[in-house]
C-alpha atoms as a PDB file:
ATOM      1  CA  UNK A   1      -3.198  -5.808  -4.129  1.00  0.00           C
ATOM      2  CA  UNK A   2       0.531  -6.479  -3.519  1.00  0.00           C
ATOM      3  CA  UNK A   3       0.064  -9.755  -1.726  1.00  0.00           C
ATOM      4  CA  UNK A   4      -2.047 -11.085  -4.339  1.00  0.00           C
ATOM      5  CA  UNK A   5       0.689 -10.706  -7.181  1.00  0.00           C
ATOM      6  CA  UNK A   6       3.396 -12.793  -8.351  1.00  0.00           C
ATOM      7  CA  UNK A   7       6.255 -10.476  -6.917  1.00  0.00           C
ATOM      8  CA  UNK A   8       6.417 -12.545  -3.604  1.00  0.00           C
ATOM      9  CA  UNK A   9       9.434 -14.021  -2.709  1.00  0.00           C
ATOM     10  CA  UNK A  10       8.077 -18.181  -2.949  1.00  0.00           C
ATOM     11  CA  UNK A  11       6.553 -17.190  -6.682  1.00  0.00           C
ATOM     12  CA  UNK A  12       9.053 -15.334  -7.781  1.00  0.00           C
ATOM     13  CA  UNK A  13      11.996 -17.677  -6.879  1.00  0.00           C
ATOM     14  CA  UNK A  14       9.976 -19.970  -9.051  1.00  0.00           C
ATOM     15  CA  UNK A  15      10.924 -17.974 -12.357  1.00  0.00           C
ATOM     16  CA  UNK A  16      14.466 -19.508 -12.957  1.00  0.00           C
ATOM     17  CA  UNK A  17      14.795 -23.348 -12.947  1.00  0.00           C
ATOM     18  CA  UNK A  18      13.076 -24.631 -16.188  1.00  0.00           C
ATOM     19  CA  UNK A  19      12.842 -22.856 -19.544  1.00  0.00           C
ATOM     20  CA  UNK A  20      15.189 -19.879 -20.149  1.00  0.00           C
ATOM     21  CA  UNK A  21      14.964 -17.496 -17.061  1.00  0.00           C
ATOM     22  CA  UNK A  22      14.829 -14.349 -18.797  1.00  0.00           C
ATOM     23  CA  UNK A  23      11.227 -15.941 -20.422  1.00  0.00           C
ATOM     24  CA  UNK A  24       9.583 -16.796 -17.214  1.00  0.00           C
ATOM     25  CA  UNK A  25      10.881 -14.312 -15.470  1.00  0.00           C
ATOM     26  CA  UNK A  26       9.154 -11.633 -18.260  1.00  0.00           C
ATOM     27  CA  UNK A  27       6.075 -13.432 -17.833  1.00  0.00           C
ATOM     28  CA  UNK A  28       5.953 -13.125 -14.608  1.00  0.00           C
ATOM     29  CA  UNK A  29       6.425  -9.365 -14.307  1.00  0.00           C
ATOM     30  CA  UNK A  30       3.981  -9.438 -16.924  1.00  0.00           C
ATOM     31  CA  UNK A  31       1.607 -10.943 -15.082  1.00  0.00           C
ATOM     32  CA  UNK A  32       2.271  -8.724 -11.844  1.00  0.00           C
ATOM     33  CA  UNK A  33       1.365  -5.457 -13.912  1.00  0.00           C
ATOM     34  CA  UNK A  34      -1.651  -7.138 -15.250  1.00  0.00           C
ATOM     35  CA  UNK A  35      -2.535  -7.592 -11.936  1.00  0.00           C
ATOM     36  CA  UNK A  36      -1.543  -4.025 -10.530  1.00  0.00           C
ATOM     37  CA  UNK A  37      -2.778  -1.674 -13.578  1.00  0.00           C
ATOM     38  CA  UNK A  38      -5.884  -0.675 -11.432  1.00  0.00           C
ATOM     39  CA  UNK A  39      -4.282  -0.787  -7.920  1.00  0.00           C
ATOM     40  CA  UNK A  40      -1.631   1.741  -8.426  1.00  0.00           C
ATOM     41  CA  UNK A  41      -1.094   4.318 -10.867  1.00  0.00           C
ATOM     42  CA  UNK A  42       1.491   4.287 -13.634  1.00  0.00           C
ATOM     43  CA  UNK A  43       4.661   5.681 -12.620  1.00  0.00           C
ATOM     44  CA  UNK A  44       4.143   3.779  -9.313  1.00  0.00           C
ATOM     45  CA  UNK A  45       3.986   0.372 -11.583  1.00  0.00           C
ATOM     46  CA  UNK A  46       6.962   1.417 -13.113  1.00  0.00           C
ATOM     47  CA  UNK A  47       8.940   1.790  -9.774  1.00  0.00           C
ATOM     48  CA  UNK A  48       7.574  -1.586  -8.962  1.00  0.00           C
ATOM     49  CA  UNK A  49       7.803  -4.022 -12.110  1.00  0.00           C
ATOM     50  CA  UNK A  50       7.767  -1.902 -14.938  1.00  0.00           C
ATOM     51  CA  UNK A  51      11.620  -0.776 -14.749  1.00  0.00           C
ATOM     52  CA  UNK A  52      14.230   0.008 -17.387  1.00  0.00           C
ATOM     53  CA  UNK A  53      15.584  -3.200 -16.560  1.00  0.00           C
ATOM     54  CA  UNK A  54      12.726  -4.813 -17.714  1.00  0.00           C
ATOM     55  CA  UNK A  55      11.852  -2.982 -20.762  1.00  0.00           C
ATOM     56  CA  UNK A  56      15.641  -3.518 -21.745  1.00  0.00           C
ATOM     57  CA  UNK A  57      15.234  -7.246 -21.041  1.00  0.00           C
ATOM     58  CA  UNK A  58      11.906  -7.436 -23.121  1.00  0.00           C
ATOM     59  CA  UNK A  59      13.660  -6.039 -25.889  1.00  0.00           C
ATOM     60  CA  UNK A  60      16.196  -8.402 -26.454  1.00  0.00           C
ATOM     61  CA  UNK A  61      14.518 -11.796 -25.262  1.00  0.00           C
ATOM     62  CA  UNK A  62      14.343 -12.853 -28.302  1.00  0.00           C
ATOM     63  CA  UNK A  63      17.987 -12.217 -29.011  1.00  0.00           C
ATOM     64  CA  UNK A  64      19.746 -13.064 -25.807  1.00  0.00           C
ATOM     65  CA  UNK A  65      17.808 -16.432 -24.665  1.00  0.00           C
ATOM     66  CA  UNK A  66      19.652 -19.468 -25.526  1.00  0.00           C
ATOM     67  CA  UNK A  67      23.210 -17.675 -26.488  1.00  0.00           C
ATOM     68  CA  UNK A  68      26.486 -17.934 -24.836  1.00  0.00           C
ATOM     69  CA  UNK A  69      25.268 -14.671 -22.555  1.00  0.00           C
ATOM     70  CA  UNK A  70      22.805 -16.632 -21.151  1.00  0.00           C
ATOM     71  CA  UNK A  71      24.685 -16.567 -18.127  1.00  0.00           C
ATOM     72  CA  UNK A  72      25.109 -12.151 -18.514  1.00  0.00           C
ATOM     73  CA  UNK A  73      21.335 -12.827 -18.631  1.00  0.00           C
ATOM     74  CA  UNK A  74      20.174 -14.929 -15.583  1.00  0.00           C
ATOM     75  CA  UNK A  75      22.412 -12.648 -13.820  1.00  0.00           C
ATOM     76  CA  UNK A  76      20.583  -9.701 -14.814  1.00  0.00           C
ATOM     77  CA  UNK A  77      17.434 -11.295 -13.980  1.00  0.00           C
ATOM     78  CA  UNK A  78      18.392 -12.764 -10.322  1.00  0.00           C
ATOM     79  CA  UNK A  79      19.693  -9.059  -9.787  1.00  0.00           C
ATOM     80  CA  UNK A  80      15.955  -7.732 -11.428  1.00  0.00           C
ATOM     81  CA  UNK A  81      14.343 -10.217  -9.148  1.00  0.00           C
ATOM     82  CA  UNK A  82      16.002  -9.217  -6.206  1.00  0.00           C
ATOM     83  CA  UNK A  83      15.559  -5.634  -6.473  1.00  0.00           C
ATOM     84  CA  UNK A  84      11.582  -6.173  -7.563  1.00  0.00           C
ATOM     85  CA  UNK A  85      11.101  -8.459  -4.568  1.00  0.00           C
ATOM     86  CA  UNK A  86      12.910  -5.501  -2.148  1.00  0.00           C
ATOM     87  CA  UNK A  87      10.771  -2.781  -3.593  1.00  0.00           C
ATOM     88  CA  UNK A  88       7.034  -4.724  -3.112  1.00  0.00           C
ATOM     89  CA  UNK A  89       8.435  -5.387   0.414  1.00  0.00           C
ATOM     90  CA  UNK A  90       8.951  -1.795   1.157  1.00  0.00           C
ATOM     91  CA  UNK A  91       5.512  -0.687  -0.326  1.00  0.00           C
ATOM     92  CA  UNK A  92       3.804  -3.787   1.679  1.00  0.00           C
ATOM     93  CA  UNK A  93       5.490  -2.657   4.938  1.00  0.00           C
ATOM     94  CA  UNK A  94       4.732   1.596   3.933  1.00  0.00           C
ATOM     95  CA  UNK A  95       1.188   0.163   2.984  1.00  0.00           C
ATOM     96  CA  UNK A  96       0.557  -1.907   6.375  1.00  0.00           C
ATOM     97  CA  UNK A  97       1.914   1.404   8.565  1.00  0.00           C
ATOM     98  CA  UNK A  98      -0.721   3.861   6.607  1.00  0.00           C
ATOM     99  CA  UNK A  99      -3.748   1.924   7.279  1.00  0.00           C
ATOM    100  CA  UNK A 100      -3.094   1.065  10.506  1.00  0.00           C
ATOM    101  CA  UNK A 101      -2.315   5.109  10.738  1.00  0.00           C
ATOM    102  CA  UNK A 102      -5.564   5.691   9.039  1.00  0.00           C
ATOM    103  CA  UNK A 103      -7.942   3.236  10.361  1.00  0.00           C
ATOM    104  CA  UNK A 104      -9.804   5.280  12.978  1.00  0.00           C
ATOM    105  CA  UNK A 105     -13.258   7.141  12.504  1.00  0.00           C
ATOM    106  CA  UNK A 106     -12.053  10.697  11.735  1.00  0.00           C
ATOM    107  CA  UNK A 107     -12.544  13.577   8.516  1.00  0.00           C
ATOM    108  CA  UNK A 108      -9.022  13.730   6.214  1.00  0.00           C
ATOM    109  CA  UNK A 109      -8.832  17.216   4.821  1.00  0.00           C
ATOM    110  CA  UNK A 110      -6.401  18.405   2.120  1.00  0.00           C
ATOM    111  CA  UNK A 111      -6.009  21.911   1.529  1.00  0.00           C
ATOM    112  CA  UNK A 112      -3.619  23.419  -0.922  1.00  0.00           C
ATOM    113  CA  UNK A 113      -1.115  26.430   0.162  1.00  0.00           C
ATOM    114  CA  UNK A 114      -3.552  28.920  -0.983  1.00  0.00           C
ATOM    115  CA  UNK A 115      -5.639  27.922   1.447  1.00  0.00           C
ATOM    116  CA  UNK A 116      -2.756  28.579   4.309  1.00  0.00           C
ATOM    117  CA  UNK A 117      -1.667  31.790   2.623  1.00  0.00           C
ATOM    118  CA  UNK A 118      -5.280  33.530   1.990  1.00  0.00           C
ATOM    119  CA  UNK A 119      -7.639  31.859   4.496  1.00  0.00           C
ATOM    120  CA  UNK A 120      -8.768  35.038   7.019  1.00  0.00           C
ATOM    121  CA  UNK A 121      -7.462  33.347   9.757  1.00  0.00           C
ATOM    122  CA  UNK A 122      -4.346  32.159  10.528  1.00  0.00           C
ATOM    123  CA  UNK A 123      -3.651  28.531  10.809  1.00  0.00           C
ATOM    124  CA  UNK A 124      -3.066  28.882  14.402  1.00  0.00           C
ATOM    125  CA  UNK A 125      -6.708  30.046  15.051  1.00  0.00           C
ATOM    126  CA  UNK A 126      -8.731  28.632  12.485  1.00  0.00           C
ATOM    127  CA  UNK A 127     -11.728  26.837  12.980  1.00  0.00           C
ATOM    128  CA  UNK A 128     -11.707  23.670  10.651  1.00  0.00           C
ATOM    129  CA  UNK A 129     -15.380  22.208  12.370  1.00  0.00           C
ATOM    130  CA  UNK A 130     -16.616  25.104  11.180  1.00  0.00           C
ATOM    131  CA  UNK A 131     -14.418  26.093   7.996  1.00  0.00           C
ATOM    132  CA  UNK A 132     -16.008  22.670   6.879  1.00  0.00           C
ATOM    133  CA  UNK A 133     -18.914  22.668   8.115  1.00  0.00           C
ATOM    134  CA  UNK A 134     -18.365  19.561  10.357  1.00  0.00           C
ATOM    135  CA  UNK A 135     -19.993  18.695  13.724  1.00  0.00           C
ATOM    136  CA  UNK A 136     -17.888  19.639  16.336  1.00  0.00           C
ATOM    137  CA  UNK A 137     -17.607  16.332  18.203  1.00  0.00           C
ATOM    138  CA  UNK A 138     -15.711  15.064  14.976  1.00  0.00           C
ATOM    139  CA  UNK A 139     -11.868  14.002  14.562  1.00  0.00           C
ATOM    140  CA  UNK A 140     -10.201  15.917  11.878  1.00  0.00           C
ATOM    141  CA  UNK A 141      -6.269  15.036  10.743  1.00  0.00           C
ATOM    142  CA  UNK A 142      -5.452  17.871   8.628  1.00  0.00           C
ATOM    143  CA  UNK A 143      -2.976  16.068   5.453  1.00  0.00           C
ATOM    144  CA  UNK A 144      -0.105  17.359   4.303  1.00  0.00           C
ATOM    145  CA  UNK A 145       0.759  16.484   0.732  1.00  0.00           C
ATOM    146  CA  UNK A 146       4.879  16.924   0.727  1.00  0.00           C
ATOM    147  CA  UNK A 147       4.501  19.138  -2.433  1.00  0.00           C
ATOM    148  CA  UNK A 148       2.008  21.227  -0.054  1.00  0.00           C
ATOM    149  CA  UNK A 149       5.120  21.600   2.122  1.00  0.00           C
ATOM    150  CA  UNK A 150       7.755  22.481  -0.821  1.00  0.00           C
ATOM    151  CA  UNK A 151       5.072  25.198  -2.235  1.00  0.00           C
ATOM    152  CA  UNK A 152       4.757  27.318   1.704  1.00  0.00           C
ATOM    153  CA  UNK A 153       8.515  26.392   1.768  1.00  0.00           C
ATOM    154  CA  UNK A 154       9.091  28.430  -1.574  1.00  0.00           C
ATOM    155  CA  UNK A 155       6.577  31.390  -0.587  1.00  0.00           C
ATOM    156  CA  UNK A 156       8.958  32.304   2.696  1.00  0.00           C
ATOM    157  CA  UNK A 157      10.794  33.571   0.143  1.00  0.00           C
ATOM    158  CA  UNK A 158       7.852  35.624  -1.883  1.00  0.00           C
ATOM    159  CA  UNK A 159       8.362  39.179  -1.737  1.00  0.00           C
ATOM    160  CA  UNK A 160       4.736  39.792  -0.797  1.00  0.00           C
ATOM    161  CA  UNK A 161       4.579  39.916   2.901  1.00  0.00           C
ATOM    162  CA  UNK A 162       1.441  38.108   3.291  1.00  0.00           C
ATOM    163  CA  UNK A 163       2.499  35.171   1.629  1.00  0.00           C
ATOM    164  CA  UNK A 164       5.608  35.183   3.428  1.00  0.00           C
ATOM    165  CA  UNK A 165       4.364  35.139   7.211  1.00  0.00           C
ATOM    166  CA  UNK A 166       1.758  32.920   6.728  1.00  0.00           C
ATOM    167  CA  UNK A 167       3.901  30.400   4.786  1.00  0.00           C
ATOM    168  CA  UNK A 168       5.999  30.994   7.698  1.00  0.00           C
ATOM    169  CA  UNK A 169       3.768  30.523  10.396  1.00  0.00           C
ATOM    170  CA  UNK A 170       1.971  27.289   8.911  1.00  0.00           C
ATOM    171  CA  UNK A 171       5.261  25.798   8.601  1.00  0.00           C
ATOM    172  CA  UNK A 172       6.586  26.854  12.113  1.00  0.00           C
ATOM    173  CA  UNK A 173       3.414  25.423  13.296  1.00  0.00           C
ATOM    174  CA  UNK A 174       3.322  22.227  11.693  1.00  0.00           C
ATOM    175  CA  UNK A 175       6.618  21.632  12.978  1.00  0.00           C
ATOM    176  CA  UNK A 176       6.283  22.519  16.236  1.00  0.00           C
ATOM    177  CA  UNK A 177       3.579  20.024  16.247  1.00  0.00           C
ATOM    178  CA  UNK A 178       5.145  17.392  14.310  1.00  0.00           C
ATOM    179  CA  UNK A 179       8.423  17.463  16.696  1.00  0.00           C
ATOM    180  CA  UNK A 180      10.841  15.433  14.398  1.00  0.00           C
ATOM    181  CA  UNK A 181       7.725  12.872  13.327  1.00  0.00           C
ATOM    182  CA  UNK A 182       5.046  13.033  10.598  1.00  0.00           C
ATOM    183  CA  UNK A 183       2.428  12.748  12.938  1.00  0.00           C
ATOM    184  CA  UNK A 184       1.236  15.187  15.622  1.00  0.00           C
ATOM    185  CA  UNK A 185      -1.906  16.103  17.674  1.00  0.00           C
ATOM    186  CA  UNK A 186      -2.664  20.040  16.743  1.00  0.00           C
ATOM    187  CA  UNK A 187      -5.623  19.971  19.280  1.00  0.00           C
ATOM    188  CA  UNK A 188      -6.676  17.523  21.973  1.00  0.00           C
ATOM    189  CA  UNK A 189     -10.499  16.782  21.790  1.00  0.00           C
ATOM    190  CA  UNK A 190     -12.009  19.168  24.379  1.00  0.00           C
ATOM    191  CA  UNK A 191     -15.416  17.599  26.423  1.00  0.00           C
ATOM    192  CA  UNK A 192     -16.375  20.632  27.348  1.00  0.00           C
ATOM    193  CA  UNK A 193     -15.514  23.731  24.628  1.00  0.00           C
ATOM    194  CA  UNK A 194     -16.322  27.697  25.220  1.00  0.00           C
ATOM    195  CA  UNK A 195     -19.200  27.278  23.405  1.00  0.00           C
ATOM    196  CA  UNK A 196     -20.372  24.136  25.651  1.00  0.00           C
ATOM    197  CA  UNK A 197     -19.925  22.247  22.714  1.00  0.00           C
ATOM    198  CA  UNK A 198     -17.663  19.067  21.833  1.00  0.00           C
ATOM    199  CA  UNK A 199     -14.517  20.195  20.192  1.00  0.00           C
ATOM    200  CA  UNK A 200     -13.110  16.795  18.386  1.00  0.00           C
ATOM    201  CA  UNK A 201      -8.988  15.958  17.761  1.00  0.00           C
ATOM    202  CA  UNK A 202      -7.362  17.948  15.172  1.00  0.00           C
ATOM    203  CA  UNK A 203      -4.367  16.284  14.159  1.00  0.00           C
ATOM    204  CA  UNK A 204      -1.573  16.993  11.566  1.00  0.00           C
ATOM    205  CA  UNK A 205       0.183  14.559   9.319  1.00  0.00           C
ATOM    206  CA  UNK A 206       2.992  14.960   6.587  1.00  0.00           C
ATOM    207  CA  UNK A 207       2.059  12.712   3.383  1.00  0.00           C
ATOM    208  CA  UNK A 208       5.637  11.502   2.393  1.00  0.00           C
ATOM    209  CA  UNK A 209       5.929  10.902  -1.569  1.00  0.00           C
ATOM    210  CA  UNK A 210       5.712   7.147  -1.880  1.00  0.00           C
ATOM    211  CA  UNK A 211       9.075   5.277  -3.151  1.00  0.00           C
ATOM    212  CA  UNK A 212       9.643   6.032  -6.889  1.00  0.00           C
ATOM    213  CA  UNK A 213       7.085   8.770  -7.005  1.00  0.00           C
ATOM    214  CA  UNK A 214       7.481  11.350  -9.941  1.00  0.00           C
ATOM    215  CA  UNK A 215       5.224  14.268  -9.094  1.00  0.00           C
ATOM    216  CA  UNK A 216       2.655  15.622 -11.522  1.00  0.00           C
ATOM    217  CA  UNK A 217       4.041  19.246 -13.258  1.00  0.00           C
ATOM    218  CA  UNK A 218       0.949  21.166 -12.186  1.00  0.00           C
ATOM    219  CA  UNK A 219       1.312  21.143  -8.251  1.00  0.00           C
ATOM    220  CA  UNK A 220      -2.491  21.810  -8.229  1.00  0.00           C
ATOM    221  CA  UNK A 221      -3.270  18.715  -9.996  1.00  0.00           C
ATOM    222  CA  UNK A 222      -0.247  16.711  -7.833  1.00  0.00           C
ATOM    223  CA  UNK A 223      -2.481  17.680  -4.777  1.00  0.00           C
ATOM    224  CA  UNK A 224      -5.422  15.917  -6.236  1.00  0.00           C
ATOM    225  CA  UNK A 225      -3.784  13.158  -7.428  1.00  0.00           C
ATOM    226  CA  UNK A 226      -2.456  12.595  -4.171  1.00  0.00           C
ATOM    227  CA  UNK A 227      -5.435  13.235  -2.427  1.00  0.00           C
ATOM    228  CA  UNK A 228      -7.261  10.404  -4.865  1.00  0.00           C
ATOM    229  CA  UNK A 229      -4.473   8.217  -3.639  1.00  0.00           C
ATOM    230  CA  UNK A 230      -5.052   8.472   0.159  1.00  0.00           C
ATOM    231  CA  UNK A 231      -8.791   7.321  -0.306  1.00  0.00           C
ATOM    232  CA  UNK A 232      -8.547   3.434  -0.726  1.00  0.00           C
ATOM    233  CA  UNK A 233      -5.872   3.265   1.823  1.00  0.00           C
ATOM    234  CA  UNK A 234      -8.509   5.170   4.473  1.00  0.00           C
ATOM    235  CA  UNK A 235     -11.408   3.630   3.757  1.00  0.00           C
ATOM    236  CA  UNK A 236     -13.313   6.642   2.421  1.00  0.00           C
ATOM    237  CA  UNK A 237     -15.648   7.378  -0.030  1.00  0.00           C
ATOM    238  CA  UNK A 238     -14.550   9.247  -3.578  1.00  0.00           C
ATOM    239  CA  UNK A 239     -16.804  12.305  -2.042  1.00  0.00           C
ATOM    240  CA  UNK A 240     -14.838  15.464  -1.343  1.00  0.00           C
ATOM    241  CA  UNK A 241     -16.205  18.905  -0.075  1.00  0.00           C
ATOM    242  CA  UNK A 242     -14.700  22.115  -0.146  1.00  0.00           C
ATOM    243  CA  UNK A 243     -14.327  24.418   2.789  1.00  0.00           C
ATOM    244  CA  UNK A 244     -14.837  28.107   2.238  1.00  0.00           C
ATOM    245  CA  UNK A 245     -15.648  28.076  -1.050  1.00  0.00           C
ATOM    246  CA  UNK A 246     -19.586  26.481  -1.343  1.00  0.00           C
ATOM    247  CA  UNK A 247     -18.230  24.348  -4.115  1.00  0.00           C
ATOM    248  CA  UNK A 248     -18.046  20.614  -4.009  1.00  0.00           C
ATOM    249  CA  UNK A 249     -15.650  18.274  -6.013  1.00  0.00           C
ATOM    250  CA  UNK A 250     -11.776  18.650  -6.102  1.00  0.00           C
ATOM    251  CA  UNK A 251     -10.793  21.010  -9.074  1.00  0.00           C
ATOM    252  CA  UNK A 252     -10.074  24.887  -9.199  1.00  0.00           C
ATOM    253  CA  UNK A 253     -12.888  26.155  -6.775  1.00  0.00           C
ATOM    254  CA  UNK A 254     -14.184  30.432  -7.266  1.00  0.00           C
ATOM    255  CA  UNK A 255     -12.079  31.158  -4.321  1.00  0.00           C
ATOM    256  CA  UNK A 256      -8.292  31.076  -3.063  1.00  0.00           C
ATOM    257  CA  UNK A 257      -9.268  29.230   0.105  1.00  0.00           C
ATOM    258  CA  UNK A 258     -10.743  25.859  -0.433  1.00  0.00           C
ATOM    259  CA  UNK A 259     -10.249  22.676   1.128  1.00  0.00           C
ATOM    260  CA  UNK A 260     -10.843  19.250   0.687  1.00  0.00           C
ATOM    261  CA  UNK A 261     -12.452  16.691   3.046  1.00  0.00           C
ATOM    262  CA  UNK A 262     -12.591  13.091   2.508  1.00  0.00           C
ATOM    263  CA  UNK A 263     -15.861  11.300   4.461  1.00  0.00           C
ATOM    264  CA  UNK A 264     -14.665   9.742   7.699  1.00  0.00           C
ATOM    265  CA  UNK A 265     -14.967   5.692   7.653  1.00  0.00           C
ATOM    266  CA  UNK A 266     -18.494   4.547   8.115  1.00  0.00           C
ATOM    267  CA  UNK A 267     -19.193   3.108  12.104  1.00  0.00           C
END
């Protein structure tokens, strides 16, 4: 976790005075991806302590320590330092606002664009309790991976006229219900539903590409990725389902319209 590693500001203001800077400062970061390898995935460690910088500064340690540019080096290091310490602080603070976003008993679904674009309903009207198979007294917040976003932003444009007013419409809809934020309730929970049944929340929520994020080339395989990502900060289990589709894991389901849904946080 990011509070357990060396990157906070006490420990790593410890990696100057002493023996050459560039050393303890190199074992520290060392130490810190060590630590992260099975928190966060690769090219977010690199964001956070794996940098150019650092690889540069690996390289020639064993040139540079010791020589007149030992003061070319601490400066590079106080300036690594610096920017290393700014970057865990901005993941600990985004970190701290997600679970406390995602911290209430409720279903996360994911659903890819195909799901938006081919689904026989329109976005509008669909029935996710049911699409999902869910009882009806449950919360759903409907995700939003950004590169979900990009791909119904690119079909406006499709020449197929399908594609282009439901990419359209979900997108006119999600804003409308997002109003400037990430965050918006689609449907209030309804007591007492036209079928006399209880019709849970269904919110909506963007899912911004986390600081230093390069996305995957495949978007299908971007969506699962960040998907896999959401689950340890909400608590849920590894289970997905599909919606539509009768299949179960994430993957390439038999049909167009599929959608994930991560199992709400136990009582």
């Amino acid at each position: 976790m990011l509070r357990e590693t060396p990157a906070s500001k006490q420990r790593t203001s410890e990696a100057l005075p002493g023996a050459p800077s560039i050393l303890r400062y190199l074992e520290r970061a060392t130490d810190a991806a060590r630590i992260l390898r099975s928190q966060v995935s690769d090219r977010y460690l690199d964001h956070l302590v794996i940098t150019r910088r650092y690889q540069a500064l690996l390289g020639s340690c064993g040139t540079l320590a010791g020589t007149d540019q030992q003061r070319l080096v601490n400066d590079l290091v106080d300036l690594e330092i610096t920017e290393r310490i700014q970057a865990f602080e901005e993941a600990e603070a985004a970190l701290d606002a997600q679970i406390g976003r995602w911290n209430a008993r409720e279903w996360f679904v994911v659903a890819d664009s195909s799901f938006y674009i081919h689904n026989p309903g329109k976005l509008a009207n669909v029935d996710l309790h049911k699409v999902l198979g869910l009882p009806s007294g449950d919360h759903i917040r409907l995700l939003f991976p950004i590169v979900v976003v990009d791909e119904l932003d690119g079909l406006k444009e499709a020449g197929k006229q399908r594609a282009h007013w439901r990419a359209s419409h979900t997108l006119g809809l999600l804003d409308a219900t997002l109003a400037g934020s990430t965050f918006g309730v689609l449907r209030r929970a309804d007591p007492v539903w036209q079928d006399g049944e209880v019709r849970g929340e269904v919110d909506m929520e963007i899912v911004l590409d986390p600081p230093g994020h390069v996305r995957l080339p495949i978007p299908d395989d971007e969506i699962i990725d960040r998907a896999v990502a959401i689950q340890p900060l909400a608590a849920r289990d590894a289970g997905t389902r599909l919606g539509g589709a009768g299949q179960t894991g994430f993957g390439r389901a038999g049909s167009a319209s599929r959608a994930a849904c991560l199992p709400r946080r136990p009582a």
